[in-house]
C-alpha atoms as a PDB file:
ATOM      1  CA  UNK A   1     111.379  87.544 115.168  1.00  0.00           C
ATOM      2  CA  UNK A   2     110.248  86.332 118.448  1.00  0.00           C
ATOM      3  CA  UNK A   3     106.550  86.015 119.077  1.00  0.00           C
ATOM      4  CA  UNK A   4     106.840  88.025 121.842  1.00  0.00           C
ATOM      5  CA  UNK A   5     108.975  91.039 119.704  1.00  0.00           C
ATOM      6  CA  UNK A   6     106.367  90.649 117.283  1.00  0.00           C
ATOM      7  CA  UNK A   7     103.279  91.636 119.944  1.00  0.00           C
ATOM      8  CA  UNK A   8     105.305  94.301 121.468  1.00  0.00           C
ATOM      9  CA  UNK A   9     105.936  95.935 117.881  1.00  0.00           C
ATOM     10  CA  UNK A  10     101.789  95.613 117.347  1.00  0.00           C
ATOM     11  CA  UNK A  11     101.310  97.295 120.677  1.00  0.00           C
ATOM     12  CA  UNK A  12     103.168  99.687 119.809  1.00  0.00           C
ATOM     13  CA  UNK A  13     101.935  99.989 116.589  1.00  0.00           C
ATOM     14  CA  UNK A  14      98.771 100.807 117.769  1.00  0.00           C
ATOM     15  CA  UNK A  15      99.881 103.957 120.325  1.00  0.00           C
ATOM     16  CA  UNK A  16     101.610 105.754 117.043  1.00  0.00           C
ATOM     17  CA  UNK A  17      98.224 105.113 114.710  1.00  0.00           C
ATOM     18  CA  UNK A  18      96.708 106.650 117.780  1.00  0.00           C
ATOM     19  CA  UNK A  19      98.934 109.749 118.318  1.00  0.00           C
ATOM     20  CA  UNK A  20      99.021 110.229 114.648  1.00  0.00           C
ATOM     21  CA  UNK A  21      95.274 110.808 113.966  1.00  0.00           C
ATOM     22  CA  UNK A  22      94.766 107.776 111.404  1.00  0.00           C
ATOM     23  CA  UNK A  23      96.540 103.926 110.438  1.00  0.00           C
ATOM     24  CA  UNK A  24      96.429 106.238 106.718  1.00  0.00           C
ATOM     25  CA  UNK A  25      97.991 108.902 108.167  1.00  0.00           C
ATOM     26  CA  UNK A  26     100.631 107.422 109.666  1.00  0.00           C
ATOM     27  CA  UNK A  27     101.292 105.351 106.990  1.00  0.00           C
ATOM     28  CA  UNK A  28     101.916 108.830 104.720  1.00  0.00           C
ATOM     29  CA  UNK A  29     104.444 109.765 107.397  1.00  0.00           C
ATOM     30  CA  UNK A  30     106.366 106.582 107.080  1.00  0.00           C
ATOM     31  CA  UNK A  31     106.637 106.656 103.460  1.00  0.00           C
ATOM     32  CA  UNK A  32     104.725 103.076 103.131  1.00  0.00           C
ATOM     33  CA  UNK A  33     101.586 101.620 101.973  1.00  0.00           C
ATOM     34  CA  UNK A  34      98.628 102.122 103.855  1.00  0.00           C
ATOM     35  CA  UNK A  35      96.975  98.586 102.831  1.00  0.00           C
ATOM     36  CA  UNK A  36      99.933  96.553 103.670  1.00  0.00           C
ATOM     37  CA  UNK A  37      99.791  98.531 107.358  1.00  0.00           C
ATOM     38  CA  UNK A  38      96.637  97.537 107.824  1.00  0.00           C
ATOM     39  CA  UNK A  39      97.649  94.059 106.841  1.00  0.00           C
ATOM     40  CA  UNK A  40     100.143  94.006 109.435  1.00  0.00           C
ATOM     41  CA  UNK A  41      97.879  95.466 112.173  1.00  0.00           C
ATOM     42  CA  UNK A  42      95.390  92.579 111.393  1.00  0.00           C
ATOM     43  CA  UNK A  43      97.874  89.712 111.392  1.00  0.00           C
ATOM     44  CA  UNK A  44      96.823  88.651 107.639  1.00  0.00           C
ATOM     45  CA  UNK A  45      98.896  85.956 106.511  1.00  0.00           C
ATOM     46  CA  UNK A  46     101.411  85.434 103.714  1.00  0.00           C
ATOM     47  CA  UNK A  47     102.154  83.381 101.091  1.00  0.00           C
ATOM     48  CA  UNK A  48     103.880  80.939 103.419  1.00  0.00           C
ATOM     49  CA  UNK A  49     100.746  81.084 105.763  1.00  0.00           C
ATOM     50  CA  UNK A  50     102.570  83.021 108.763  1.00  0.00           C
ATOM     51  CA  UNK A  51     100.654  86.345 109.821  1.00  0.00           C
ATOM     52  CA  UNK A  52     102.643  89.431 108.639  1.00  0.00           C
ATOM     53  CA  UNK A  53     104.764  90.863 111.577  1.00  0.00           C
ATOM     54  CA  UNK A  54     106.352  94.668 111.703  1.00  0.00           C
ATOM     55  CA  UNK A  55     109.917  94.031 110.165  1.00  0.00           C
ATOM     56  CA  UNK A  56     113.132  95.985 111.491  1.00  0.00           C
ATOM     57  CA  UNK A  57     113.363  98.725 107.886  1.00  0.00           C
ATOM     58  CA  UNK A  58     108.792  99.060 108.483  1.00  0.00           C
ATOM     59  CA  UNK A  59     109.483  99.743 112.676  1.00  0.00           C
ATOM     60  CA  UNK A  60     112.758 101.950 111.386  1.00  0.00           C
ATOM     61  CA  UNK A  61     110.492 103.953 109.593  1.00  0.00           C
ATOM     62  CA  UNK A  62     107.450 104.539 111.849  1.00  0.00           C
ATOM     63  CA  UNK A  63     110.078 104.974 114.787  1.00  0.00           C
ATOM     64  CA  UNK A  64     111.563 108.077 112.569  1.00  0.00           C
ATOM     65  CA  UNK A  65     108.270 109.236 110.933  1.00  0.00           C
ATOM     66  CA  UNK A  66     107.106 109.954 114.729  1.00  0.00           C
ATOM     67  CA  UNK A  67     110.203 111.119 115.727  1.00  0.00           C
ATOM     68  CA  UNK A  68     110.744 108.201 118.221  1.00  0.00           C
ATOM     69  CA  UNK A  69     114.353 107.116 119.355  1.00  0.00           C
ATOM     70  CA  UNK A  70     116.289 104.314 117.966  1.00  0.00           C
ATOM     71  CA  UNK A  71     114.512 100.946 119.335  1.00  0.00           C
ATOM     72  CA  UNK A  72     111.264 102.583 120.521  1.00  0.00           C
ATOM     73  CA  UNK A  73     109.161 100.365 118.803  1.00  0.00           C
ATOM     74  CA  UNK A  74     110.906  97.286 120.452  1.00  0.00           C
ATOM     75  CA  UNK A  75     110.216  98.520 124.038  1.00  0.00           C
ATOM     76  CA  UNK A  76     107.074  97.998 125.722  1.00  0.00           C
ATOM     77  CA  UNK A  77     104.838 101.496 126.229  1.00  0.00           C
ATOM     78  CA  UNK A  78     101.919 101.953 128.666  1.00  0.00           C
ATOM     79  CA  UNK A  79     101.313 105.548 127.202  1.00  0.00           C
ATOM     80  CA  UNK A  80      98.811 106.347 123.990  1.00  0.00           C
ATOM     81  CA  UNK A  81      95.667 105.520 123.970  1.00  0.00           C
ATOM     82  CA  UNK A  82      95.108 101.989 121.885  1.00  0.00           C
ATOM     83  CA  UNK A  83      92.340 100.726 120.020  1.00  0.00           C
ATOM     84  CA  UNK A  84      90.421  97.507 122.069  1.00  0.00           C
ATOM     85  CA  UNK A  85      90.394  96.125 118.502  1.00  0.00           C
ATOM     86  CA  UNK A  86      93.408  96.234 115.772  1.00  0.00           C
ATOM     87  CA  UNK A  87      90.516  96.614 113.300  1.00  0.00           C
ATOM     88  CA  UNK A  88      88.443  98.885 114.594  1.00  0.00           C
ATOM     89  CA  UNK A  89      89.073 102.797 112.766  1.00  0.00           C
ATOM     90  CA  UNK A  90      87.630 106.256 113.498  1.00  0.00           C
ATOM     91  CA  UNK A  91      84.662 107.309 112.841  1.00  0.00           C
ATOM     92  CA  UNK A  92      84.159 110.296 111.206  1.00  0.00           C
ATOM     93  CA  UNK A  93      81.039 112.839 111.568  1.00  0.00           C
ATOM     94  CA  UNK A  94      78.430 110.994 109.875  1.00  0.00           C
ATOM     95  CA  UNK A  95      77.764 114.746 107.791  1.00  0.00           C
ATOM     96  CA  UNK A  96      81.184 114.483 105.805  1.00  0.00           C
ATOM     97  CA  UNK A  97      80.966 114.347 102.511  1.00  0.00           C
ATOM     98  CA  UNK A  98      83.297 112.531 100.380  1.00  0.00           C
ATOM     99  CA  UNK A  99      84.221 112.790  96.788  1.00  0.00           C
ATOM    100  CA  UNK A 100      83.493 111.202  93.644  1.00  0.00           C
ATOM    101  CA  UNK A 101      86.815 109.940  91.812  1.00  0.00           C
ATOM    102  CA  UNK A 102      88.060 108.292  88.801  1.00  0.00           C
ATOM    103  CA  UNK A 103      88.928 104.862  89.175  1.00  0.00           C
ATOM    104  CA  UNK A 104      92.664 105.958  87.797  1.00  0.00           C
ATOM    105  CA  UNK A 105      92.363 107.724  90.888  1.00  0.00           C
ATOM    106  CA  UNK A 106      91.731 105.443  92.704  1.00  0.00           C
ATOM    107  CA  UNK A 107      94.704 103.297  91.745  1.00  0.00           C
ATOM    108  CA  UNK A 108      96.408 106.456  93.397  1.00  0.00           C
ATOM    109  CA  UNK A 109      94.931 107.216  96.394  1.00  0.00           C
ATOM    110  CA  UNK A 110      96.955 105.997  98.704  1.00  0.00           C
ATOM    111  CA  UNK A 111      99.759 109.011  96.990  1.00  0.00           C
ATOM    112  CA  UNK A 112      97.204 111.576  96.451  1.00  0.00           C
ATOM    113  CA  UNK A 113      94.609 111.649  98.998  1.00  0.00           C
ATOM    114  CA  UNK A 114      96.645 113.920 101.429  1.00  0.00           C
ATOM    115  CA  UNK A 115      96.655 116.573  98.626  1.00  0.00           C
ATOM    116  CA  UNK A 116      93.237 115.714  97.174  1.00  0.00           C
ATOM    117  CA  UNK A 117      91.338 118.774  96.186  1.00  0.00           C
ATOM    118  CA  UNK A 118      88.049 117.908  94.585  1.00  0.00           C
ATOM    119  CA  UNK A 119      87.622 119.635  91.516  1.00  0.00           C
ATOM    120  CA  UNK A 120      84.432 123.310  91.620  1.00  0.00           C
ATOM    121  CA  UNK A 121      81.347 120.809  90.787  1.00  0.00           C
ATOM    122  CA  UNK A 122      82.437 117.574  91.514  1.00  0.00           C
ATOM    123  CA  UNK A 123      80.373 115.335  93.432  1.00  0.00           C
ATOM    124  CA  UNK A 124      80.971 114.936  96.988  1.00  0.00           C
ATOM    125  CA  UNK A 125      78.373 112.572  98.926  1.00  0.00           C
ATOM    126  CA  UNK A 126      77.591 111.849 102.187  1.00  0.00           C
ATOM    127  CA  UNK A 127      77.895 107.871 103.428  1.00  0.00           C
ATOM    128  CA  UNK A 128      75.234 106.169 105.225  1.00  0.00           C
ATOM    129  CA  UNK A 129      77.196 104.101 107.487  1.00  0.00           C
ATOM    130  CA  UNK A 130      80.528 105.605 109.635  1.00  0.00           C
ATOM    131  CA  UNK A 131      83.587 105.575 107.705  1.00  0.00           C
ATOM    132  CA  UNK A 132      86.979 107.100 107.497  1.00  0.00           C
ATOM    133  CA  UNK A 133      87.240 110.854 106.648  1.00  0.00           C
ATOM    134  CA  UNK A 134      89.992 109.213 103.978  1.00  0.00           C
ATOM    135  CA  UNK A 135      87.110 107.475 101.964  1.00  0.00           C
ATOM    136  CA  UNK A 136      85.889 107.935  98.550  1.00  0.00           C
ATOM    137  CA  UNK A 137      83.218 107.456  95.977  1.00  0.00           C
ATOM    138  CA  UNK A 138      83.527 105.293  92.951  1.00  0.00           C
ATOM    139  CA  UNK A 139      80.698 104.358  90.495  1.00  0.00           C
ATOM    140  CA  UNK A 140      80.533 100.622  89.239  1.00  0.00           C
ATOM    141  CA  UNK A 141      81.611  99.972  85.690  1.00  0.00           C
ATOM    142  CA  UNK A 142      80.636  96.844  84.005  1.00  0.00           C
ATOM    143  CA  UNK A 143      79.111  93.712  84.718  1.00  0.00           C
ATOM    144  CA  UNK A 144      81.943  91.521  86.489  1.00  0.00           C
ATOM    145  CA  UNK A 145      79.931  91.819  89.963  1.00  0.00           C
ATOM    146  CA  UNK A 146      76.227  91.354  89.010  1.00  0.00           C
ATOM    147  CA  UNK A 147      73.952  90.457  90.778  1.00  0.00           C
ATOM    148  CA  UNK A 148      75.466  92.590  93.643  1.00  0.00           C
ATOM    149  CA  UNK A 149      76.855  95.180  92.134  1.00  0.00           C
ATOM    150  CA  UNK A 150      75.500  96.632  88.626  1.00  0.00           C
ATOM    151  CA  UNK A 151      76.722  99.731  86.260  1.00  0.00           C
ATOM    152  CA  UNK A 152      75.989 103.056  87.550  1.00  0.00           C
ATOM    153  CA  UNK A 153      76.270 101.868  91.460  1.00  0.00           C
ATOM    154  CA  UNK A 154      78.104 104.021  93.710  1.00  0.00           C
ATOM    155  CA  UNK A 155      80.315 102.021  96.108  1.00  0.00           C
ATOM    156  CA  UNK A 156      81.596 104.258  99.122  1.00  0.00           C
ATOM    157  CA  UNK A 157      85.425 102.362 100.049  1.00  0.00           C
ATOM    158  CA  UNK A 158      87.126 103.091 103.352  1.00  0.00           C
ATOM    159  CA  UNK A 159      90.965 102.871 103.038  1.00  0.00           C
ATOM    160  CA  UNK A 160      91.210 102.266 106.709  1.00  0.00           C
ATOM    161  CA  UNK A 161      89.139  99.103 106.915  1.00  0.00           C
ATOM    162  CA  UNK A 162      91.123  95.868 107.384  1.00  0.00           C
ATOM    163  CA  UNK A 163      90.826  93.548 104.119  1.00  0.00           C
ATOM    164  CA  UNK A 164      89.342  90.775 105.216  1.00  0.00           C
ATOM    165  CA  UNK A 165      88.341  87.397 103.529  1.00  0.00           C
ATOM    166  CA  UNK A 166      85.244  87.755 101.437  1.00  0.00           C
ATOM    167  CA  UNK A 167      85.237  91.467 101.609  1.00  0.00           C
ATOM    168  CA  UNK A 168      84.986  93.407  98.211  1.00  0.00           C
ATOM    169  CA  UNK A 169      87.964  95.312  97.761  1.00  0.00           C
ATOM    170  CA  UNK A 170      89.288  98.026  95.328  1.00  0.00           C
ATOM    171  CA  UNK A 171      92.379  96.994  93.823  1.00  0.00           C
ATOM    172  CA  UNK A 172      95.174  98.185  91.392  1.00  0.00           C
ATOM    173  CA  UNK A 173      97.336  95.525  89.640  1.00  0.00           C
ATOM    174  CA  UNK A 174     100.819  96.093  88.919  1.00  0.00           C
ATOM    175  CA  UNK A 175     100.209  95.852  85.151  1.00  0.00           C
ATOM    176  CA  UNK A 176      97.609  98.512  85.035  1.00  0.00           C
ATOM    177  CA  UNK A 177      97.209 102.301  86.159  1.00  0.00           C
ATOM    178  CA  UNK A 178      93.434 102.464  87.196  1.00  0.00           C
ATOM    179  CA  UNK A 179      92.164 100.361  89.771  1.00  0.00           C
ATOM    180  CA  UNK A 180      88.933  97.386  89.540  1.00  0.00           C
ATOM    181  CA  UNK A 181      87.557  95.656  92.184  1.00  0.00           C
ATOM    182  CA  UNK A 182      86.704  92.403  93.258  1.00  0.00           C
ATOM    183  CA  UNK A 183      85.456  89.605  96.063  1.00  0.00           C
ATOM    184  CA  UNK A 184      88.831  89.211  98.091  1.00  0.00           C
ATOM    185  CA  UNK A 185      89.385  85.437  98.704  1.00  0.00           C
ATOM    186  CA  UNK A 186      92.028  84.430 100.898  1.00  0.00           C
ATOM    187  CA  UNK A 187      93.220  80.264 101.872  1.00  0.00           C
ATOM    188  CA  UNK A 188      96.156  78.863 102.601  1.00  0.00           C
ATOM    189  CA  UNK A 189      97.976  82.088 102.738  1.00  0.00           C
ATOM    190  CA  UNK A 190      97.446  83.011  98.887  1.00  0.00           C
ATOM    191  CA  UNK A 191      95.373  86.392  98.115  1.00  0.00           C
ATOM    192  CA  UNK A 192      92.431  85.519  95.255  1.00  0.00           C
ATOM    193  CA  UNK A 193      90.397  88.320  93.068  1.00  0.00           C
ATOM    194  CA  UNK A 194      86.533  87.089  93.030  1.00  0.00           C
ATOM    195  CA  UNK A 195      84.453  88.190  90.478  1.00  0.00           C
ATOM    196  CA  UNK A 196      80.805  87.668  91.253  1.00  0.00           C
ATOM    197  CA  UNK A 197      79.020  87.003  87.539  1.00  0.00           C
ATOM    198  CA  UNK A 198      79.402  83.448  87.065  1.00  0.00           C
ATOM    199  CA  UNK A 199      79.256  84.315  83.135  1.00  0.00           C
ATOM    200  CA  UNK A 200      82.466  86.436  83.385  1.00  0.00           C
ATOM    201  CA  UNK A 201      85.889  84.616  82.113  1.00  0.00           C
ATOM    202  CA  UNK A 202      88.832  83.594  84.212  1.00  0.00           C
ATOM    203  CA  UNK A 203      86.301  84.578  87.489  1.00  0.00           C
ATOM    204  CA  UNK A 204      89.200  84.418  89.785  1.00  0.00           C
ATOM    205  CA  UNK A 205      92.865  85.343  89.181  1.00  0.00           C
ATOM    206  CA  UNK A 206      95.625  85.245  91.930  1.00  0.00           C
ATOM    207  CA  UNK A 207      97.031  88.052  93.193  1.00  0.00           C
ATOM    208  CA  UNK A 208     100.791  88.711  94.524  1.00  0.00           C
ATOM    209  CA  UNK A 209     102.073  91.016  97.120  1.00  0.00           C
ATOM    210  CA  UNK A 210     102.592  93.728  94.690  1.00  0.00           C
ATOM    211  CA  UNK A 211      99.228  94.233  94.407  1.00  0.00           C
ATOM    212  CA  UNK A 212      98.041  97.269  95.987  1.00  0.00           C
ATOM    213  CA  UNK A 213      94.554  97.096  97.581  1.00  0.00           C
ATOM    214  CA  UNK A 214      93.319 100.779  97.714  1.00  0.00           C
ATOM    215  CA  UNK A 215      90.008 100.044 100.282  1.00  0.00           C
ATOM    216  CA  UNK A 216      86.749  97.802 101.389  1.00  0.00           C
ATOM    217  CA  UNK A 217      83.530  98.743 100.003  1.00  0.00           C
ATOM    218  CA  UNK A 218      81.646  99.656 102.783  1.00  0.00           C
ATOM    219  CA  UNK A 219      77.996 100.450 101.497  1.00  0.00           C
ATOM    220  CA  UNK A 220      76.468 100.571  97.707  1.00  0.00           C
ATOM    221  CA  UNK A 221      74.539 102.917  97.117  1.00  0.00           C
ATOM    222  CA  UNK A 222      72.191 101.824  93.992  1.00  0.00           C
ATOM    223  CA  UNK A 223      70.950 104.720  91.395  1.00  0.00           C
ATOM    224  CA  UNK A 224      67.467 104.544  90.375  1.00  0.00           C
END
């Protein structure tokens, strides 16, 4: 793909996230994952060290999820209003709550967030800092991330938010169904898992690209 295909397909990109509401929601339209959209959006790289570009079967699929014609996504648009910033998401009323989840859940969000209806009593908690009306609520099990992060913690953890290098990250591995999180380290084009307690074995584990990476942790909220 040219480089100049490949900045007309992030352009565009960027008028469909804006006519569909959300980078999550049109993600659920096109049938893909939300964290590797938001990995394309932010040019992260791959194993080979080349940023991720919008393929022809991802651009096939946004084109028809927005009911675009054949090629619209290779054909430079001046309408839709874009983002100054591919990182930057939409902030939400500061009042909304979000809910308190499993982390099995949370291994599943990306497929069951659209449908998500909290259960009569559960917790649903208002975060400090703007986030994504998409976000959720996950209390820290464990010890893997003292000092930062200790048992009983609630981490708020924005879908939306690109993941960068060194942010904390929730993530489900393919050989388990609930999700853990971690310290995302990324060099030379490889994605690491971080834990944080220097006591805690095998502190850092590689991770492929069928890892899913459900959110960034975005504030911590510590119980007392």
């Amino acid at each position: 793909m040219t480089l100049k295909l490949n900045q007309i397909r992030l352009h565009n990109l960027e008028v469909l996230i804006a006519e569909a509401g959300s980078a999550a929601k049109l993600a659920r339209a096109a049938g893909t994952n939300s964290s590797y959209l938001s990995q394309v959006r932010n040019q992260l790289p791959t194993k080979k060290g080349t940023p991720r570009s919008i393929g022809d079967e991802l651009a096939e699929k946004l084109e028809k999820a927005m009911k675009k014609s054949q090629g619209w996504m290779d054909t430079p648009h001046a309408e839709g209003a874009i983002q100054e910033e591919h990182n930057a998401h939409d902030g939400p009323d500061l009042r909304s709550l979000h809910p308190l989840i499993s982390w099995v859940q949370a291994g599943n969000w990306y497929e069951i967030s659209e449908s998500f209806v909290p259960a009569y009593g559960a917790e649903l908690l208002p975060c400090p800092v703007c986030c994504s009306p998409e976000s959720f609520v996950l209390r820290v099990r464990g010890s893997s991330m003292e000092p930062k992060f200790h048992e009983g913690d609630l981490i708020f953890v924005d879908p939306n938010v690109s993941p960068d290098h060194g942010k904390y990250v929730v993530v489900r591995l393919d050989e388990s169904n609930e999700a853990t999180f971690k310290q995302l380290i990324i060099e030379e084009g490889k994605q690491y898992l971080k834990a944080l307690n220097p006591d805690w074995p095998n502190r850092i584990i590689e991770v492929d690209e069928e890892a899913t990476i459900c959110g960034v942790i975005v504030f911590k909220g510590e119980v007392v």
